[in-house]
C-alpha atoms as a PDB file:
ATOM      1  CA  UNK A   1       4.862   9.544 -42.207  1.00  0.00           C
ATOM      2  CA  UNK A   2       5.133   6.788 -39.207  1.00  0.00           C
ATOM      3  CA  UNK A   3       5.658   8.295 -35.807  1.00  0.00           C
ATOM      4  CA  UNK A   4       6.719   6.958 -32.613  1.00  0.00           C
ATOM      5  CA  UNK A   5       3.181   7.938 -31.233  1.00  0.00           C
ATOM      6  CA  UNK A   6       1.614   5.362 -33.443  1.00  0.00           C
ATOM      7  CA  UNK A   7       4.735   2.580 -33.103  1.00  0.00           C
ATOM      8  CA  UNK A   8       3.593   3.166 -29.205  1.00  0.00           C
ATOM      9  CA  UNK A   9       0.104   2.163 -29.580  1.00  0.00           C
ATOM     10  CA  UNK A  10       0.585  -0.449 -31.854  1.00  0.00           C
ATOM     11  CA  UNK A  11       3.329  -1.861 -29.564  1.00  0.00           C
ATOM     12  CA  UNK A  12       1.163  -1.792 -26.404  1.00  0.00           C
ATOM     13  CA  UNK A  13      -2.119  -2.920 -27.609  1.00  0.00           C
ATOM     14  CA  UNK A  14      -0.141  -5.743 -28.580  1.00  0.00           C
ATOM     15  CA  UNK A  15       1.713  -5.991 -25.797  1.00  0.00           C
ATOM     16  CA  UNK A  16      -1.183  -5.667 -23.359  1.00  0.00           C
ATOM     17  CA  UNK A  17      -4.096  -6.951 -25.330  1.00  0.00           C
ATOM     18  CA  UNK A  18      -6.185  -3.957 -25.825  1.00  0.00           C
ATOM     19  CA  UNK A  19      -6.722  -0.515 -26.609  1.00  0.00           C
ATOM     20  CA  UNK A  20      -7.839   0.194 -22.967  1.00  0.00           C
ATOM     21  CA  UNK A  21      -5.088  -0.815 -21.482  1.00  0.00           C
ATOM     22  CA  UNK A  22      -2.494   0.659 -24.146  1.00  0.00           C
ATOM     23  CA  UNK A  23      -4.231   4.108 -23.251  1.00  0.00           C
ATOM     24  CA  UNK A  24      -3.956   4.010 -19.860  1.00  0.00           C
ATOM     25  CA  UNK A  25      -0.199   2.790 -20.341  1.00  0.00           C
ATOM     26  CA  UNK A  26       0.674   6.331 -22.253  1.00  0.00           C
ATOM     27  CA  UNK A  27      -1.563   8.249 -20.206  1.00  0.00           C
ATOM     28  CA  UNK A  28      -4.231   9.156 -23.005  1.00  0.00           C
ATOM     29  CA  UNK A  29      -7.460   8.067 -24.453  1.00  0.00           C
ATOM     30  CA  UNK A  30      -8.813   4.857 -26.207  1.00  0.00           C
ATOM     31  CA  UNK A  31     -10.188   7.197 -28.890  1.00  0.00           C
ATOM     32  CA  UNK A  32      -6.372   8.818 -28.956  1.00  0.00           C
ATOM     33  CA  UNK A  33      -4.611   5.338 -29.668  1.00  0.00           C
ATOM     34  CA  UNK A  34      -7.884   4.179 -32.159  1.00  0.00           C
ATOM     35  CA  UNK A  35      -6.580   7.472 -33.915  1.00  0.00           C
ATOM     36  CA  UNK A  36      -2.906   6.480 -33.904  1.00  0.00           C
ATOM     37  CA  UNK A  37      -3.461   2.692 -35.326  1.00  0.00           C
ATOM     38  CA  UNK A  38      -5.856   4.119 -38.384  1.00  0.00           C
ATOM     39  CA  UNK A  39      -3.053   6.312 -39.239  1.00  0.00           C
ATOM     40  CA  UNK A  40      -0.819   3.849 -38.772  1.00  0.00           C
ATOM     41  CA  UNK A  41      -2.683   1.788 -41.374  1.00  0.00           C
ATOM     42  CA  UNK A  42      -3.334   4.313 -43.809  1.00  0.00           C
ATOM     43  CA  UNK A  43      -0.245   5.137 -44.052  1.00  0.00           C
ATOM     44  CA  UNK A  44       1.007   1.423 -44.659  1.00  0.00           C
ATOM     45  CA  UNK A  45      -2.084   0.486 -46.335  1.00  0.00           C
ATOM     46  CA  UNK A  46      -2.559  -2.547 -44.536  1.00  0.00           C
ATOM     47  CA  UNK A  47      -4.957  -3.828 -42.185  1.00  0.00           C
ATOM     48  CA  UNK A  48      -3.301  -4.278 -38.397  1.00  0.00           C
ATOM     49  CA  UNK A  49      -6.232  -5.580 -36.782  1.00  0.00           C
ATOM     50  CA  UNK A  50      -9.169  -7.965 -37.114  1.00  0.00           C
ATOM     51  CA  UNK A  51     -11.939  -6.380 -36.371  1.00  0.00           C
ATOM     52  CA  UNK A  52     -14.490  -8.222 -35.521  1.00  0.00           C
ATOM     53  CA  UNK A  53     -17.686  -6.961 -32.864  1.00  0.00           C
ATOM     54  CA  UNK A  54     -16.312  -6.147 -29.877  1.00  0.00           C
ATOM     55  CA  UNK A  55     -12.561  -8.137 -30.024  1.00  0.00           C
ATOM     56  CA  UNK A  56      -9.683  -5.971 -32.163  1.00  0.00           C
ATOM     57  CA  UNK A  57      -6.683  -8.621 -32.750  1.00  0.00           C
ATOM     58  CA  UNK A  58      -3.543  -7.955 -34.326  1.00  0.00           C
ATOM     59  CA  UNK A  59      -3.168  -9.346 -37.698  1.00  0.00           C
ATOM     60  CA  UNK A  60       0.423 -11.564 -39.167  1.00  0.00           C
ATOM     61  CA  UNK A  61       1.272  -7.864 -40.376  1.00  0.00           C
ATOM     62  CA  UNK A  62       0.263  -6.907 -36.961  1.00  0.00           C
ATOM     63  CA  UNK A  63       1.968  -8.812 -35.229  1.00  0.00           C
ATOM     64  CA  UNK A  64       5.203  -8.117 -37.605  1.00  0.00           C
ATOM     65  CA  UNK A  65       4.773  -4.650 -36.990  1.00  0.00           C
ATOM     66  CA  UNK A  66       4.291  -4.805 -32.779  1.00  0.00           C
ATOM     67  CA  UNK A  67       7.941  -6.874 -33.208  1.00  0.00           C
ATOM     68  CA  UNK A  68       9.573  -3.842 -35.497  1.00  0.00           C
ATOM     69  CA  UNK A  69       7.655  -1.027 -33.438  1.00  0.00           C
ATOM     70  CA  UNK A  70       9.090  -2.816 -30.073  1.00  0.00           C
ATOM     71  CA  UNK A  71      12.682  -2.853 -31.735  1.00  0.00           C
ATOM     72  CA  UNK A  72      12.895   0.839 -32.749  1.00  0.00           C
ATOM     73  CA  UNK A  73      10.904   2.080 -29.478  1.00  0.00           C
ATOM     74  CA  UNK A  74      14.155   0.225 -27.623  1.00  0.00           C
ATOM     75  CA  UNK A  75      16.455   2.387 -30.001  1.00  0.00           C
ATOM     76  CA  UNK A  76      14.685   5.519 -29.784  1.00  0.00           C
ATOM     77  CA  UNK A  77      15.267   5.352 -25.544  1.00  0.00           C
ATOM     78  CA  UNK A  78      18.732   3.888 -25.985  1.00  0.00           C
ATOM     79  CA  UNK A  79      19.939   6.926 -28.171  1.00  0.00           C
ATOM     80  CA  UNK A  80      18.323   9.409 -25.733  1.00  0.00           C
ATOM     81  CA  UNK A  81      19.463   7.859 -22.969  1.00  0.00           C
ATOM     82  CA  UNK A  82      23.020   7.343 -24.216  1.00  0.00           C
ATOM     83  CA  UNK A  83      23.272  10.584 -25.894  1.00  0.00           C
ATOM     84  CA  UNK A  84      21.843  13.344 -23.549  1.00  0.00           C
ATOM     85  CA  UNK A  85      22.781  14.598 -20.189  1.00  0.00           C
ATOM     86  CA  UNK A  86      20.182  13.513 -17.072  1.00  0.00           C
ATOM     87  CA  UNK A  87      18.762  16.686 -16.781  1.00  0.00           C
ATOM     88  CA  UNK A  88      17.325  16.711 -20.480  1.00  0.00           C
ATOM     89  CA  UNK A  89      15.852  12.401 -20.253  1.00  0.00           C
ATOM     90  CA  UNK A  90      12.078  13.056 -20.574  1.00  0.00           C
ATOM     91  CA  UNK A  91      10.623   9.720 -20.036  1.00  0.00           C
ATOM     92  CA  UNK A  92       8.363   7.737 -17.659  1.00  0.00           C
ATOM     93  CA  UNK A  93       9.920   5.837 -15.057  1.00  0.00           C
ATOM     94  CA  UNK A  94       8.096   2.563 -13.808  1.00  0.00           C
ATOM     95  CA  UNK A  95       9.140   1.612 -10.261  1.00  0.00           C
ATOM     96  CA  UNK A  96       7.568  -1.020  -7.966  1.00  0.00           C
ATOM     97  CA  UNK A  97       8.648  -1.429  -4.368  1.00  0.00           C
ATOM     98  CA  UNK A  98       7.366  -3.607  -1.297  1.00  0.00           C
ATOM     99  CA  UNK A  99       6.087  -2.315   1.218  1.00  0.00           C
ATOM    100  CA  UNK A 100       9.022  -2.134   3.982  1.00  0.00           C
ATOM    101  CA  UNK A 101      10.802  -0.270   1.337  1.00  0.00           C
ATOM    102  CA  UNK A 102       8.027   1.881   0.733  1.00  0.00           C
ATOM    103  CA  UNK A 103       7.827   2.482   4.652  1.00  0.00           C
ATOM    104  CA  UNK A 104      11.419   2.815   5.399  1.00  0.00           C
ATOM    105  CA  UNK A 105      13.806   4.342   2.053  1.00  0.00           C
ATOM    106  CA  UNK A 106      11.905   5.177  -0.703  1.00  0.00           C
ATOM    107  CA  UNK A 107      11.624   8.853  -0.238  1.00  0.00           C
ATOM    108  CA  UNK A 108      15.401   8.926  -0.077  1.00  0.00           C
ATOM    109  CA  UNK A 109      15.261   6.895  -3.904  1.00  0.00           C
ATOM    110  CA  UNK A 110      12.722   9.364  -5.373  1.00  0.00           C
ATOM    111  CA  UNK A 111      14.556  12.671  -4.453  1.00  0.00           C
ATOM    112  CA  UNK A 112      17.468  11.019  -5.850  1.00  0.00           C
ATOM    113  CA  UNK A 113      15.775   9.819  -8.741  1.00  0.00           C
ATOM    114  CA  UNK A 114      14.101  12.902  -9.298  1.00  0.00           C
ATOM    115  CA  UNK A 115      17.485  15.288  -8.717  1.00  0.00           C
ATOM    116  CA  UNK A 116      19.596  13.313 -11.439  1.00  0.00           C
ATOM    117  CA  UNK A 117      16.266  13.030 -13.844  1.00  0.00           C
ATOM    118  CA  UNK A 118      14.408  16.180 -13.381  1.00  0.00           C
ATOM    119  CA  UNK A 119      12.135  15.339 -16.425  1.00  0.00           C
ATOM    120  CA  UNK A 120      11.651  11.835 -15.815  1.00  0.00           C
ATOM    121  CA  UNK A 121       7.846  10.929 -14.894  1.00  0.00           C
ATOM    122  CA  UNK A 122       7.895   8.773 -11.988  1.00  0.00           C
ATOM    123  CA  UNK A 123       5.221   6.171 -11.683  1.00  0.00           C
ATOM    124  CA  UNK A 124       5.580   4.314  -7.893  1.00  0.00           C
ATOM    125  CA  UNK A 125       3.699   1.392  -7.410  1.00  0.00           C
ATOM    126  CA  UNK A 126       3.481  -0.643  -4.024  1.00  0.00           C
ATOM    127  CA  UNK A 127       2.664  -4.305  -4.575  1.00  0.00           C
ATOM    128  CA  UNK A 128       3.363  -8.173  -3.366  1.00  0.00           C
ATOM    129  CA  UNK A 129       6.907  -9.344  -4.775  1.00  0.00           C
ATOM    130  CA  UNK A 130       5.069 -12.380  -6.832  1.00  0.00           C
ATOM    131  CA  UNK A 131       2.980  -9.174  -8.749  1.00  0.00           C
ATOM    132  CA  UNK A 132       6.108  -7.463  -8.915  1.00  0.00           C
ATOM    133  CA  UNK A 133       7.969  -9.417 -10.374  1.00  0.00           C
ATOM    134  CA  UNK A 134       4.873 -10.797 -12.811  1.00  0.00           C
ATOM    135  CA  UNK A 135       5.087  -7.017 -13.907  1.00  0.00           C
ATOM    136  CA  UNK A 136       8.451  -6.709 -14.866  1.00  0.00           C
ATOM    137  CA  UNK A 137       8.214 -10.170 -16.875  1.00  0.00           C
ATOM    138  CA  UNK A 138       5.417  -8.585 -18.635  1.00  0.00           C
ATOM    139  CA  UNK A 139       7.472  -5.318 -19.200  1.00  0.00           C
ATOM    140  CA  UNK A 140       4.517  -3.355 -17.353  1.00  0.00           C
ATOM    141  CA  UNK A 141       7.223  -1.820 -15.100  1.00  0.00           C
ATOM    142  CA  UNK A 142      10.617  -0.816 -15.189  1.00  0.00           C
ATOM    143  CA  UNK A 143      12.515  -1.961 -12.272  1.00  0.00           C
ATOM    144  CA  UNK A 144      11.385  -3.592  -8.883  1.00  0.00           C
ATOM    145  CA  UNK A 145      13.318  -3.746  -5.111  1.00  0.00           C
ATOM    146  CA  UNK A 146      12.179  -7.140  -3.791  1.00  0.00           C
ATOM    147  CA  UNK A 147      13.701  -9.746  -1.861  1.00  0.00           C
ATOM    148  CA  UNK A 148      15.786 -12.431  -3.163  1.00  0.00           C
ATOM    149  CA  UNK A 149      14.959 -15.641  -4.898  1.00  0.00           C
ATOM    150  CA  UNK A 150      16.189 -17.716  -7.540  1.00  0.00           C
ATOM    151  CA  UNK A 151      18.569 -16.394 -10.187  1.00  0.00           C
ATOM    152  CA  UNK A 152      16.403 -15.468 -13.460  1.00  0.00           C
ATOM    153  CA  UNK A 153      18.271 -15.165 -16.642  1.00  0.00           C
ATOM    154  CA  UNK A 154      15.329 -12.813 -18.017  1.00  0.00           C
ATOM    155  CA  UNK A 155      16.961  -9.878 -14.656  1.00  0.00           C
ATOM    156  CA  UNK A 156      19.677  -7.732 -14.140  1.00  0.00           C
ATOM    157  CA  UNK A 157      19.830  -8.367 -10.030  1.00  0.00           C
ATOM    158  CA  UNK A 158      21.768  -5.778  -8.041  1.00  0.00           C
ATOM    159  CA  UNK A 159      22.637  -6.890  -4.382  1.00  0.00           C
ATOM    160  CA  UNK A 160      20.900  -4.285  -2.477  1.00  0.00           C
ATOM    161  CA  UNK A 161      21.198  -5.382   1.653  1.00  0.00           C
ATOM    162  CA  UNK A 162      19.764  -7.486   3.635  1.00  0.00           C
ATOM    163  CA  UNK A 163      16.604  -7.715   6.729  1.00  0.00           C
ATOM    164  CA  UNK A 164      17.522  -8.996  10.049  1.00  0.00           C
ATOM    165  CA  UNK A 165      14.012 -10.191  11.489  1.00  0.00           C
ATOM    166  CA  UNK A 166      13.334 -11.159  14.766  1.00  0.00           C
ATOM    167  CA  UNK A 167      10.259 -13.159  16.367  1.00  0.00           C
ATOM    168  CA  UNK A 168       8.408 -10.746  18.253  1.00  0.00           C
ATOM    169  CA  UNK A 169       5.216 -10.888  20.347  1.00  0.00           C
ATOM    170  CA  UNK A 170       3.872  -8.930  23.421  1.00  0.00           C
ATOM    171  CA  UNK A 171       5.827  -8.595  26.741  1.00  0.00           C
ATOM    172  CA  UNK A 172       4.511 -11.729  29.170  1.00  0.00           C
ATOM    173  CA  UNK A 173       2.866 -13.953  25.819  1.00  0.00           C
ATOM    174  CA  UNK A 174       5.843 -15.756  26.633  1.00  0.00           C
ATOM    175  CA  UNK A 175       8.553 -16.402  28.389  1.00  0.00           C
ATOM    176  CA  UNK A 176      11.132 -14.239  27.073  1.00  0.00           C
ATOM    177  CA  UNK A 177      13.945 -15.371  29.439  1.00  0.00           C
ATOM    178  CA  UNK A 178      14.286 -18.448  27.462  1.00  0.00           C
ATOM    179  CA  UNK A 179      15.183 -19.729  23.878  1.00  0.00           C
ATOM    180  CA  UNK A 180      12.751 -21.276  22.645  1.00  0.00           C
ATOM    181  CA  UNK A 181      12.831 -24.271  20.488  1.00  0.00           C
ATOM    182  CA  UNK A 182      11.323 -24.428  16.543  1.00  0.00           C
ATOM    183  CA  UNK A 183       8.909 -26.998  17.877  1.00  0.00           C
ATOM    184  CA  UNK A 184       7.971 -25.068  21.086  1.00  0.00           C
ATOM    185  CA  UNK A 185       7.006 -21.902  18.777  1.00  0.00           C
ATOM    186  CA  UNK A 186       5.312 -24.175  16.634  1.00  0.00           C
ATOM    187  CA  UNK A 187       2.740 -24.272  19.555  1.00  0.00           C
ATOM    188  CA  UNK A 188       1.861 -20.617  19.719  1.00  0.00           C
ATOM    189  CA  UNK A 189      -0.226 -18.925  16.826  1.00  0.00           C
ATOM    190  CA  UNK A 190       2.017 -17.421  14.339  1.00  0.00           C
ATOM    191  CA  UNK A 191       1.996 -14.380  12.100  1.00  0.00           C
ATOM    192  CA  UNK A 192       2.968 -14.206   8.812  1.00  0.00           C
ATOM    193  CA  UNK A 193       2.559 -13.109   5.561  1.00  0.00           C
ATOM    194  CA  UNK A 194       1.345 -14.815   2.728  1.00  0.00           C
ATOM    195  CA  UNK A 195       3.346 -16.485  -0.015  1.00  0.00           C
ATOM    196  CA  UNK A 196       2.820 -13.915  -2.390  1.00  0.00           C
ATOM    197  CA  UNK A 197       5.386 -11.817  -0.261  1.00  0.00           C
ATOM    198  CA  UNK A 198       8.444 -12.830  -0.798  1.00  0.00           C
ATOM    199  CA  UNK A 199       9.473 -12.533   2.675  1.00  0.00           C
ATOM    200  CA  UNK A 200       6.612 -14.767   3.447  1.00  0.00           C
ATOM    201  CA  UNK A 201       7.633 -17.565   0.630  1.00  0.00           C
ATOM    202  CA  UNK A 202      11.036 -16.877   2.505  1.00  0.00           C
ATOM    203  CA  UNK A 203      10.024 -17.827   6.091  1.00  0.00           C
ATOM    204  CA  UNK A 204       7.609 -20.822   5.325  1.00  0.00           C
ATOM    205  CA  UNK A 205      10.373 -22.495   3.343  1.00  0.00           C
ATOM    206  CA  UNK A 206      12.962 -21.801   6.046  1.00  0.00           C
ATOM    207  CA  UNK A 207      10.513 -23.251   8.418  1.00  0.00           C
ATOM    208  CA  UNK A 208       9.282 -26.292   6.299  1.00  0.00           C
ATOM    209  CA  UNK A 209      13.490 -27.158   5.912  1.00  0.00           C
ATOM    210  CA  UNK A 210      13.750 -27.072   9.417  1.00  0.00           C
ATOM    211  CA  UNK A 211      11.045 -29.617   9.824  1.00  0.00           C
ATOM    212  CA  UNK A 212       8.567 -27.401  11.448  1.00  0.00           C
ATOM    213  CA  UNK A 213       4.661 -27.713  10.462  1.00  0.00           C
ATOM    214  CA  UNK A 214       2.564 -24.477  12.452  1.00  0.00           C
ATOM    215  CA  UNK A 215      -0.456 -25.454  13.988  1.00  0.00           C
ATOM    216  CA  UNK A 216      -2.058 -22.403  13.833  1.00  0.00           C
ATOM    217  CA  UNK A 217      -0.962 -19.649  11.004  1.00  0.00           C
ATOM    218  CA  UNK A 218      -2.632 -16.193  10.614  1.00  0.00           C
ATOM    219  CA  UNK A 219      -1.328 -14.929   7.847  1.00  0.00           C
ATOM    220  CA  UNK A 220      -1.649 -11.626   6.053  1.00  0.00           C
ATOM    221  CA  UNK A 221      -0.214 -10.072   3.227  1.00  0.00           C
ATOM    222  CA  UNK A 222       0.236  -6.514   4.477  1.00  0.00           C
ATOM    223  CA  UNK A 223       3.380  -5.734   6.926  1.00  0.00           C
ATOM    224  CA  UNK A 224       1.113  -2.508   9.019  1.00  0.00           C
ATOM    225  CA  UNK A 225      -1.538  -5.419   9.221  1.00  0.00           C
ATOM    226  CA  UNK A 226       1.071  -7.865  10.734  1.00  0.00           C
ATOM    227  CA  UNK A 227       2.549  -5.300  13.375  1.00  0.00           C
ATOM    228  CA  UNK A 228      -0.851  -4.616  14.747  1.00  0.00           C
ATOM    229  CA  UNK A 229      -2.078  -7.968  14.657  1.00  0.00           C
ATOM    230  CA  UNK A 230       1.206  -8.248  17.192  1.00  0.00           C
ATOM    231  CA  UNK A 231       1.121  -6.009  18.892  1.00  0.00           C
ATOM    232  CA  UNK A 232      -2.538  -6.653  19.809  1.00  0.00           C
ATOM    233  CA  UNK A 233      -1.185 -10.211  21.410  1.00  0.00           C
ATOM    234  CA  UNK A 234      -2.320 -12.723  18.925  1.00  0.00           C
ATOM    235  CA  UNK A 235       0.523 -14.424  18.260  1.00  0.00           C
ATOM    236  CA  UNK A 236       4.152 -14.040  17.259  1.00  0.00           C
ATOM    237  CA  UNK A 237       5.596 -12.680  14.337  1.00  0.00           C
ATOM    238  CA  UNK A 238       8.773 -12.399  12.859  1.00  0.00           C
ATOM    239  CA  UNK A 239       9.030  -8.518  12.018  1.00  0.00           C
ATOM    240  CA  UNK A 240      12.022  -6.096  11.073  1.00  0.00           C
ATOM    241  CA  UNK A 241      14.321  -5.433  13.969  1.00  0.00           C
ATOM    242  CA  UNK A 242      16.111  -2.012  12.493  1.00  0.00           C
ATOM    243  CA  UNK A 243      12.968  -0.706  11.856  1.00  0.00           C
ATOM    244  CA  UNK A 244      10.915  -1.793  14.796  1.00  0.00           C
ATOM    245  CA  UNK A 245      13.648  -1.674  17.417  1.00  0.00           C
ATOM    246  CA  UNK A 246      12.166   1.365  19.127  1.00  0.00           C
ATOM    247  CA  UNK A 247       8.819  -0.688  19.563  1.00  0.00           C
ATOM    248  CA  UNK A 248      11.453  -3.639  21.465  1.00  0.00           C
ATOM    249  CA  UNK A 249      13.051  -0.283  23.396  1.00  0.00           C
ATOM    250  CA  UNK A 250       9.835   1.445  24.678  1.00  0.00           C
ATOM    251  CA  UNK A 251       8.199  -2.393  26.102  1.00  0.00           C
ATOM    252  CA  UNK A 252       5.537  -2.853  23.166  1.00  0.00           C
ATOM    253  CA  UNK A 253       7.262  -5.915  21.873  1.00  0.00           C
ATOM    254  CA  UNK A 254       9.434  -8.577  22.965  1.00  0.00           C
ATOM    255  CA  UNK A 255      12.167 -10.597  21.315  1.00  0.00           C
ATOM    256  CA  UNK A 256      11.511 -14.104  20.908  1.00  0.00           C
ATOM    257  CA  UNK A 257      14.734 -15.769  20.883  1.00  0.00           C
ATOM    258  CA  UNK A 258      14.843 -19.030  19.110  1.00  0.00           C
ATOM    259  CA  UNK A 259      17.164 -21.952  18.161  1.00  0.00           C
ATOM    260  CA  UNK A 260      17.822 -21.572  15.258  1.00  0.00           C
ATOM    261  CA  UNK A 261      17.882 -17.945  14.782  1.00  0.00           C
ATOM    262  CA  UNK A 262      15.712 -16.457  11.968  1.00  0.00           C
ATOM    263  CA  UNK A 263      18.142 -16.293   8.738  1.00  0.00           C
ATOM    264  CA  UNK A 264      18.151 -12.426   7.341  1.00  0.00           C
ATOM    265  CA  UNK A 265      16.089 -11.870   4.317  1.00  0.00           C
ATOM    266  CA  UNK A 266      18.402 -10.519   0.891  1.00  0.00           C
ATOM    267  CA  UNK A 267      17.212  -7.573  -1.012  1.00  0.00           C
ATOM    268  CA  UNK A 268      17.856  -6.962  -4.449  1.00  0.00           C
ATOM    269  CA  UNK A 269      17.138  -4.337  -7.392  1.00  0.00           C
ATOM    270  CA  UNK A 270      15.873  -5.677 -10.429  1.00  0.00           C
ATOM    271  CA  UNK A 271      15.021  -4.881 -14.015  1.00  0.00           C
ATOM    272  CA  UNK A 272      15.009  -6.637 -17.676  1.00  0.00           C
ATOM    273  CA  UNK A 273      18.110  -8.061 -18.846  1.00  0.00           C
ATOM    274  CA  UNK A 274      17.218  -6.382 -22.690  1.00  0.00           C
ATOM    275  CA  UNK A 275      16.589  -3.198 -20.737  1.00  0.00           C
ATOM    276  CA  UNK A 276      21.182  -3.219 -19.766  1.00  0.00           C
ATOM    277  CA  UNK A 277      21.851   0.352 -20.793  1.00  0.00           C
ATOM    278  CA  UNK A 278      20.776   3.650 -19.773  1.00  0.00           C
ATOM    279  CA  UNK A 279      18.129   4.518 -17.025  1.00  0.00           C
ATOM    280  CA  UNK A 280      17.832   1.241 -15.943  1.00  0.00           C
ATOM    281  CA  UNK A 281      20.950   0.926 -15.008  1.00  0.00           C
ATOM    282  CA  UNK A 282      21.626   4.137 -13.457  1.00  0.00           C
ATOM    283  CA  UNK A 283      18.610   4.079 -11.302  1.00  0.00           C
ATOM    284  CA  UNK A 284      19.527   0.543 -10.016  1.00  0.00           C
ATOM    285  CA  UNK A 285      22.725   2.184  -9.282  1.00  0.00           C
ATOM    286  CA  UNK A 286      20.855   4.716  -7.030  1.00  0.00           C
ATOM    287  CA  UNK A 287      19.159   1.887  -5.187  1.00  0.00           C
ATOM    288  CA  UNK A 288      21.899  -0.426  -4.000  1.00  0.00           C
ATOM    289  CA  UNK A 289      23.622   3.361  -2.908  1.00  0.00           C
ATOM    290  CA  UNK A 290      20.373   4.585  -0.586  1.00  0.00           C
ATOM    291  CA  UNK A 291      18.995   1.410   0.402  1.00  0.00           C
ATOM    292  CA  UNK A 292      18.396   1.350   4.344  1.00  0.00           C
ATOM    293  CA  UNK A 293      16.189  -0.369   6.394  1.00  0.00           C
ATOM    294  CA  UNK A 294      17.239   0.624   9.516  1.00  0.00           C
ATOM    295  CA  UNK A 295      14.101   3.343  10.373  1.00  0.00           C
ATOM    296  CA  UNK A 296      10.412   3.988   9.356  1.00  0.00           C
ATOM    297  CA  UNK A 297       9.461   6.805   8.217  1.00  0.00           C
ATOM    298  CA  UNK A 298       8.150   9.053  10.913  1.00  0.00           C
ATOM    299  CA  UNK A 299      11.424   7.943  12.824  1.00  0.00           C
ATOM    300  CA  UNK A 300      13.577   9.796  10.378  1.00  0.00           C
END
């Protein structure tokens, strides 16, 4: 008899390229999902794998299979999902967040989550939108908050809100009496993050449109990173004004007020657009309704 335990470990190996990495994805052990695919093949009599030293691939009936096994997995979570009330979904739950949504709204999103799906498993993973978004191509995760970019017919994208962002810098760095020109900012060391944010792919294209070429970029991929780098006077940044607003109020930072203005930065939800029905859905829901950027955590 073929279970879903076995479908799952055939689906994943193929899916991930490996029986390492299929065990860590259902939480068990290599020798667990070797166990599964012998059954598997016993019970079809045919060989799923080539086996050959140290490299396991998935043979045409392999491959065949990891298509069927994918198909019926999708059913099997459909039906529950569909069929049963929230309280009795008993799943895992892949969620990957930035990190300003990590440091401002999440907790609001899990006890949310975890209210209307008492006996789902959440798994909360805080990465770089370009890895993100990598993971949910790869259906390694479940559903990602990022910021915006281009439409991509393989997402459902919710409209979540959007970042107002301010250049900031220390009080007397600058003259903070004054806009300030593009150009003339161009001369001070800036602050950003890397390209791999997607705040950071934001801003550099904003600022290559508008002509502008920095002489001198530090850049850094991790937003705590940025605000200390900062606020330690080495340059000016364009940070988070709900969030950071009491660091403006208390005289850590000033407001660098340019011509143009920095353009907010869009948030959205997204998960796979074969993935329409159930959870998915509902928990994308949940996002667009707690979303809130306005305070960090130890403000609340």
């Amino acid at each position: 008899m073929i279970t879903f335990k076995q479908l799952e470990a055939i689906y994943w190996i193929g899916r991930l390229g490996g029986f390492d990495a299929a065990a860590r994805q259902l939480n068990t052990t290599q020798s667990a999902v070797s166990k599964r695919v012998q059954e598997l093949e016993t019970a079809l009599q045919v060989a799923l794998f080539e086996r050959s030293g140290r490299v396991s691939r998935l043979t045409e009936k392999g491959v065949e299979l990891q298509a069927f096994a994918g198909e019926l997995l999708d059913r099997r979570d459909l039906v529950v999902e569909q069929m049963s009330a929230r309280t009795a979904v008993v799943r895992r739950f892949r969620l990957g967040v930035t990190e300003l949504t990590a440091l401002t709204w999440l907790p609001r999103l899990v006890d949310e989550i975890r209210r209307s799906y008492p006996r789902v498993t959440l798994d909360v993973e805080v990465e770089l939108s370009a890895t993100l978004r990598k993971r949910l191509a790869e259906d390694t995760i479940d559903l990602v908050i990022v910021p915006e970019e281009h439409d991509d017919p393989r997402f459902i994208i919710r409209p979540l809100g959007a970042v107002t962002n301010d250049w900031m810098c220390t009080p007397g760095l600058i003259d903070g009496r004054r806009e300030m020109s593009l150009a003339d900012l161009s001369r001070y060391p800036l602050l950003t993050q890397g390209e791999a944010s997607g705040t950071g792919k934001f801003y550099m294209g904003w600022l290559r449109a508008n002509g502008l070429g920095p002489e001198h970029v530090i850049s850094s991929d991790n937003l705590i990173a940025q605000i200390g780098l900062t606020v330690s006077g080495l340059g000016i940044s364009y940070l988070p004004r709900g969030c950071l607003g009491h660091l403006v109020e208390r005289g850590v930072l000033q407001v660098v007020k340019t011509v143009p203005s920095l353009p907010p930065v869009a948030y959205v939800s997204l998960y796979r657009s074969d993935r329409v029905r159930g959870i998915n859905r509902e928990i994308s829901q949940m996002t667009e309704i707690c979303c809130d950027f306005s305070a960090l955590l130890f403000q609340q």
